[in-house]
C-alpha atoms as a PDB file:
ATOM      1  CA  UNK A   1     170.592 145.913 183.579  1.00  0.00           C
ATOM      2  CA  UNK A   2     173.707 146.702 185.816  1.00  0.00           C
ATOM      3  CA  UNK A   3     172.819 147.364 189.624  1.00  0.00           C
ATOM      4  CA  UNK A   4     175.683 149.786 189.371  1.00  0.00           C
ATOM      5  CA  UNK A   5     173.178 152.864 189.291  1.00  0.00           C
ATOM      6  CA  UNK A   6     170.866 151.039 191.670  1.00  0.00           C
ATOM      7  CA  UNK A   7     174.211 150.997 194.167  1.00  0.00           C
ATOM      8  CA  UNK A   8     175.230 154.526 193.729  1.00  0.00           C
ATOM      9  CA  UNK A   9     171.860 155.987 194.661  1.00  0.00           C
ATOM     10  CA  UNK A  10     171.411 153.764 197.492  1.00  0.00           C
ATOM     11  CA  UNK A  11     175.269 154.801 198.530  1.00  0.00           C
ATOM     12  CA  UNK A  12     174.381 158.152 198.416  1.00  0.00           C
ATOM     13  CA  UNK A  13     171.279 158.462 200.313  1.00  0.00           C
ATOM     14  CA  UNK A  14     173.260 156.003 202.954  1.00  0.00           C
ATOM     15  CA  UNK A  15     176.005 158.906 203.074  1.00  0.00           C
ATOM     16  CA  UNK A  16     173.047 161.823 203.526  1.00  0.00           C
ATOM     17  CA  UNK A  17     172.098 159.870 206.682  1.00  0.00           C
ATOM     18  CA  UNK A  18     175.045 159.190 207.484  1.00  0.00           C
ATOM     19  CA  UNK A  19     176.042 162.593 207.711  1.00  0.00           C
ATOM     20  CA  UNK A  20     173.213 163.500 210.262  1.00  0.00           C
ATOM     21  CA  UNK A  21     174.034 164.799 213.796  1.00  0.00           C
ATOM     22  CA  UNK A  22     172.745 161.613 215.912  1.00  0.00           C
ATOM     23  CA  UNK A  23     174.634 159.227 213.181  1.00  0.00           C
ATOM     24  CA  UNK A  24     177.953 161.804 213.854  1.00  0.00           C
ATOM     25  CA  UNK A  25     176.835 161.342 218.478  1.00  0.00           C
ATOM     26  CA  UNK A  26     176.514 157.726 217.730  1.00  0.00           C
ATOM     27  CA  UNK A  27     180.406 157.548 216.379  1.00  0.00           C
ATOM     28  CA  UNK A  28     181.733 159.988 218.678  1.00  0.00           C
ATOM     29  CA  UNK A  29     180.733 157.567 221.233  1.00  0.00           C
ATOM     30  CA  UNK A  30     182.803 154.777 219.713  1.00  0.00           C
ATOM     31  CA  UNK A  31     179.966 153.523 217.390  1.00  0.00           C
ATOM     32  CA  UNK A  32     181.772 151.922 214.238  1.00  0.00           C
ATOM     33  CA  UNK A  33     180.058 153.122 211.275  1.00  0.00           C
ATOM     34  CA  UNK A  34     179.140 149.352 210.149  1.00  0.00           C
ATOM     35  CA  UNK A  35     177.164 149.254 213.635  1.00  0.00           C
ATOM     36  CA  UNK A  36     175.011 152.414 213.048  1.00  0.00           C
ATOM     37  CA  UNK A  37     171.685 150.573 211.874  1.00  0.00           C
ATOM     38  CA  UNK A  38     167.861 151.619 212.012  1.00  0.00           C
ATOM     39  CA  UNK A  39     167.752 152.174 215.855  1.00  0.00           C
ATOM     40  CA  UNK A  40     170.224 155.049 215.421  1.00  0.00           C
ATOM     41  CA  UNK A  41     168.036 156.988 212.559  1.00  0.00           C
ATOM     42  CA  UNK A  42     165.905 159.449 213.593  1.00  0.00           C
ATOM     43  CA  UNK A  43     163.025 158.145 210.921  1.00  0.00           C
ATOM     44  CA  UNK A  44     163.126 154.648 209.930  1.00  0.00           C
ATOM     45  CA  UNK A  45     159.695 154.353 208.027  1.00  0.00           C
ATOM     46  CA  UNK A  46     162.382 156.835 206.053  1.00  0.00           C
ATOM     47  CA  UNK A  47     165.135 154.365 205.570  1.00  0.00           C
ATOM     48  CA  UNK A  48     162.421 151.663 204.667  1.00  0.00           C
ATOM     49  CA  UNK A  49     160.669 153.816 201.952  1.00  0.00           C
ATOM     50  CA  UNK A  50     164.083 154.180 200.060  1.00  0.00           C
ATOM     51  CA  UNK A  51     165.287 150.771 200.219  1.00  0.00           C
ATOM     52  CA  UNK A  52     161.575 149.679 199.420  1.00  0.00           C
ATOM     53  CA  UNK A  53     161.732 152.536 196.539  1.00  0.00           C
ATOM     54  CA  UNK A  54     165.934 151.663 195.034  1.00  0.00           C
ATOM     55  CA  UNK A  55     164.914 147.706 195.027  1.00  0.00           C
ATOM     56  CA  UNK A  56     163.464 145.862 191.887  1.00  0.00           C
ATOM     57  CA  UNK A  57     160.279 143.964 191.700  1.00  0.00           C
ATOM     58  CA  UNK A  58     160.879 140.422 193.361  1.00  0.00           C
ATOM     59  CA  UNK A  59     163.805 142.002 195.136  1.00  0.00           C
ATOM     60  CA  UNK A  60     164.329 141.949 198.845  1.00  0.00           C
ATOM     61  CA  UNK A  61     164.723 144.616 201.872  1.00  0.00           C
ATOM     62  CA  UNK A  62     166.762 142.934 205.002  1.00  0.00           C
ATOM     63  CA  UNK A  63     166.183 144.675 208.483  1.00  0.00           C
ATOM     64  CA  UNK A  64     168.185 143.485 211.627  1.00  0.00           C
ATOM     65  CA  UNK A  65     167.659 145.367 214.750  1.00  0.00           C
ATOM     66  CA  UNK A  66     166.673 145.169 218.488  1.00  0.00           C
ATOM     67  CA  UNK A  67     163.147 143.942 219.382  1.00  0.00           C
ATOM     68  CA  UNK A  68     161.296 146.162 221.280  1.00  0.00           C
ATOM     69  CA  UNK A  69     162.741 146.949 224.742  1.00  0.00           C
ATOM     70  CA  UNK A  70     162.859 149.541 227.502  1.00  0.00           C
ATOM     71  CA  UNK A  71     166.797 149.458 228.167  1.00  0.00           C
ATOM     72  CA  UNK A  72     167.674 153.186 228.672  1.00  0.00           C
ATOM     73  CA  UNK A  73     170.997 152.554 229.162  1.00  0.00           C
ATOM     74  CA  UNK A  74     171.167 151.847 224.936  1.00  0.00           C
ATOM     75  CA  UNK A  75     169.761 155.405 224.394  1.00  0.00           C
ATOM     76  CA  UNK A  76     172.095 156.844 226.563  1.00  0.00           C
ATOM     77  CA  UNK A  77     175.115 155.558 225.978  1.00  0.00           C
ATOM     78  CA  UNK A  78     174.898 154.439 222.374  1.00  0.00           C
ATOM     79  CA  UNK A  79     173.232 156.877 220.938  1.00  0.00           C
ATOM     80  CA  UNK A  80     170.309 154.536 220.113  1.00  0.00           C
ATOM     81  CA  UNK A  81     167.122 157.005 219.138  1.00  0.00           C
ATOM     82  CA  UNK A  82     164.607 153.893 219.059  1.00  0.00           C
ATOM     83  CA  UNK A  83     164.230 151.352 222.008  1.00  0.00           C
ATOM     84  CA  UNK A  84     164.020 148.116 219.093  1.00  0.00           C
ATOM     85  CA  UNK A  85     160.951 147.181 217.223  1.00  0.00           C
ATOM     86  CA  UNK A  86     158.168 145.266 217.699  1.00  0.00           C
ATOM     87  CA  UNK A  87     157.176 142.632 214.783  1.00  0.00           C
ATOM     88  CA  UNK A  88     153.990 144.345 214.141  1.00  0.00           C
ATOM     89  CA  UNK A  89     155.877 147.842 213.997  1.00  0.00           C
ATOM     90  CA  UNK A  90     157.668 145.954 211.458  1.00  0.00           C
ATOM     91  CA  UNK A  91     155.118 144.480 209.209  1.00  0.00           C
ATOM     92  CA  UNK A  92     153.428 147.272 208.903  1.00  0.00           C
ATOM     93  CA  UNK A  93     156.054 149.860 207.852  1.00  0.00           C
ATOM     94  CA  UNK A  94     156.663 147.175 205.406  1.00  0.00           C
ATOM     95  CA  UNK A  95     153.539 147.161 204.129  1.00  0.00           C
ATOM     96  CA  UNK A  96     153.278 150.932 203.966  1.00  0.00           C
ATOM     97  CA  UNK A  97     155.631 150.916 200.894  1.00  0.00           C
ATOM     98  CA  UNK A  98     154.783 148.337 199.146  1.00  0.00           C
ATOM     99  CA  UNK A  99     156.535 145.425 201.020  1.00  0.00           C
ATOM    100  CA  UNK A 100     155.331 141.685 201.782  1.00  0.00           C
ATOM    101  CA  UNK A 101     156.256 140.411 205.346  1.00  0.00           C
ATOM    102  CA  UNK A 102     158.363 137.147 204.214  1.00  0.00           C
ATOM    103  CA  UNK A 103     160.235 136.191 207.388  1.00  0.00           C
ATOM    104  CA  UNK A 104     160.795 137.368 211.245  1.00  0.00           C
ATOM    105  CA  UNK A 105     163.639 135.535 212.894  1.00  0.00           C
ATOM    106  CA  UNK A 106     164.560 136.570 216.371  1.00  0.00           C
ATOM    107  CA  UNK A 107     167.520 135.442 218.402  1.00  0.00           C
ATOM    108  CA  UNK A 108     169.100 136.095 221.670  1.00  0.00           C
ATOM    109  CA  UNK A 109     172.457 137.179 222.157  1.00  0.00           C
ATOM    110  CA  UNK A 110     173.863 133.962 223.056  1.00  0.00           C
ATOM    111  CA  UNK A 111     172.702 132.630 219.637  1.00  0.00           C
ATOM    112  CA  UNK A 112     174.693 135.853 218.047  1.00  0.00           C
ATOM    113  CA  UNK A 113     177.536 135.849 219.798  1.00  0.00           C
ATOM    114  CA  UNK A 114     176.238 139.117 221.031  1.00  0.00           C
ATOM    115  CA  UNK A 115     176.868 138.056 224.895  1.00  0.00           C
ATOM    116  CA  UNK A 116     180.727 138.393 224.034  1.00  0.00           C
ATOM    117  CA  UNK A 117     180.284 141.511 222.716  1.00  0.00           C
ATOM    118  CA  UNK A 118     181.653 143.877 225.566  1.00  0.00           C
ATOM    119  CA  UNK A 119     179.385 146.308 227.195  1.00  0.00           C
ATOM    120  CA  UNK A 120     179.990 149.932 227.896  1.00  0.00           C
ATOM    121  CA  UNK A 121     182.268 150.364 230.739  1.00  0.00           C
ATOM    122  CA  UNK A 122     180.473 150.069 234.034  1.00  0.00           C
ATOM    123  CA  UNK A 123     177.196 148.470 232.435  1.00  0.00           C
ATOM    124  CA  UNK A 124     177.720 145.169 232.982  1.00  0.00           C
ATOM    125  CA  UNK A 125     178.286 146.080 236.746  1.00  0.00           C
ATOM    126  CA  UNK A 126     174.727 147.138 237.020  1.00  0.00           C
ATOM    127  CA  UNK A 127     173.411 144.136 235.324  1.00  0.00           C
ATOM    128  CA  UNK A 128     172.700 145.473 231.538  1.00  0.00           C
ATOM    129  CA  UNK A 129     172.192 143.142 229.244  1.00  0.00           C
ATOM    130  CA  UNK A 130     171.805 142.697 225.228  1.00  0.00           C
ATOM    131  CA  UNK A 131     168.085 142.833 224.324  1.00  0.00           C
ATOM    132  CA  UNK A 132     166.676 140.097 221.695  1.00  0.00           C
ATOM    133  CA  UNK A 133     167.530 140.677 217.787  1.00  0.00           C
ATOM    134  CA  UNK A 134     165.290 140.460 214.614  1.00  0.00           C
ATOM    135  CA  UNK A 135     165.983 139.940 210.566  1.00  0.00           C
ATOM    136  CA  UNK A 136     162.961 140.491 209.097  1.00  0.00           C
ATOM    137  CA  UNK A 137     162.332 140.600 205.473  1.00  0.00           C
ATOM    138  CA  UNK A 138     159.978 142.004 203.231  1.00  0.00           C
ATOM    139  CA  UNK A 139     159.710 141.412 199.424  1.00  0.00           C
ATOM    140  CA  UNK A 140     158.856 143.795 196.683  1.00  0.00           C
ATOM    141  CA  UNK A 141     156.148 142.032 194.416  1.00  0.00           C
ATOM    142  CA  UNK A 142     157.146 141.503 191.204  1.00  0.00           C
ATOM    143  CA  UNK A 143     156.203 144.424 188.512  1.00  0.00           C
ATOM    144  CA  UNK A 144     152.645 143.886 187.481  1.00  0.00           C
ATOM    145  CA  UNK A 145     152.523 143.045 183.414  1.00  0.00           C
ATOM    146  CA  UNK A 146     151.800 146.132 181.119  1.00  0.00           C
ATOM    147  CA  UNK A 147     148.569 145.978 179.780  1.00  0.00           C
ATOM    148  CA  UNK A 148     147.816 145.381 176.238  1.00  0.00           C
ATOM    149  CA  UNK A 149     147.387 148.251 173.989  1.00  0.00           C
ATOM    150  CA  UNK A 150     143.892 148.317 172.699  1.00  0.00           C
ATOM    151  CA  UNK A 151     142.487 150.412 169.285  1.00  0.00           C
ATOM    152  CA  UNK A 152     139.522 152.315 169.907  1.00  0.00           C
ATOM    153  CA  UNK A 153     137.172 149.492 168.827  1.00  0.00           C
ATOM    154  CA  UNK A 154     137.950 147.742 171.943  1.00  0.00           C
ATOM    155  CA  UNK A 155     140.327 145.136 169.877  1.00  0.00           C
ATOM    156  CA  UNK A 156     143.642 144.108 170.302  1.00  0.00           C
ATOM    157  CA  UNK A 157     145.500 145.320 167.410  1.00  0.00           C
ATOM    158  CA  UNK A 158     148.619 142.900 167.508  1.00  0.00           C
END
């Protein structure tokens, strides 16, 4: 099976939220569009519950975000509508559609590079800093095996 289909619905319901008015704040403020992740949607369990729905059995959903913080300054001038995520927040949206915790890697922005990414202007005056980032994965069990077909005896008929 080609994961052509699989791509174009996923594309599509990427463009829908793209198309919402905090995505369109977030790139009037300079956002690039590659940069507007999960802490710019208004409902993430949302974005979840369609990559958890598009992706096969065995098949992987990939979050990287901000870990849970209280750094205003993001929401204000980057259009952030969620202060990060906790693991737990995590886990359990994962496990809300169907979704088995495999890994939680976090990292500070020295390990990312992130520290050379600039600042707004004026920020770095006042002593803002990058908060901590996550991956976390979750993976889609595998389908479950069909059951066998059974006559009304109760036998197998192959």
């Amino acid at each position: 099976a080609s994961a052509g289909p699989i791509a174009r619905l996923t594309r599509a319901s990427l463009i829908d939220i793209l198309d919402e008015p905090y995505i369109l704040a977030a790139r009037a403020r300079g956002v690039p569009s590659r940069r507007v992740l999960l802490h710019h949607v208004a409902r993430p369990e949302r974005a979840v519950s369609e990559m958890a729905r598009v992706v096969r059995g065995g098949g992987k959903v990939v979050i990287a975000a901000f870990t849970r913080h209280n750094l205003q300054w993001m929401r204000e001038e980057l259009a952030h509508q969620w202060l990060g995520f906790s693991r737990e927040e995590v886990q359990a949206i994962f496990a809300r559609h169907g979704l088995v915790p495999r890994r939680y890697l976090v990292r500070r922005p020295a390990q990312l590079d992130l520290a050379r990414v600039s600042l707004p202007p004026g920020l770095q005056d006042r002593g803002a800093v990058w908060p901590d980032v996550f991956l976390a994965v979750g993976e889609k069990p595998p389908a479950a095996a069909a059951p066998s077909v059974t006559d009304d005896a109760g036998s197998d008929p192959r």
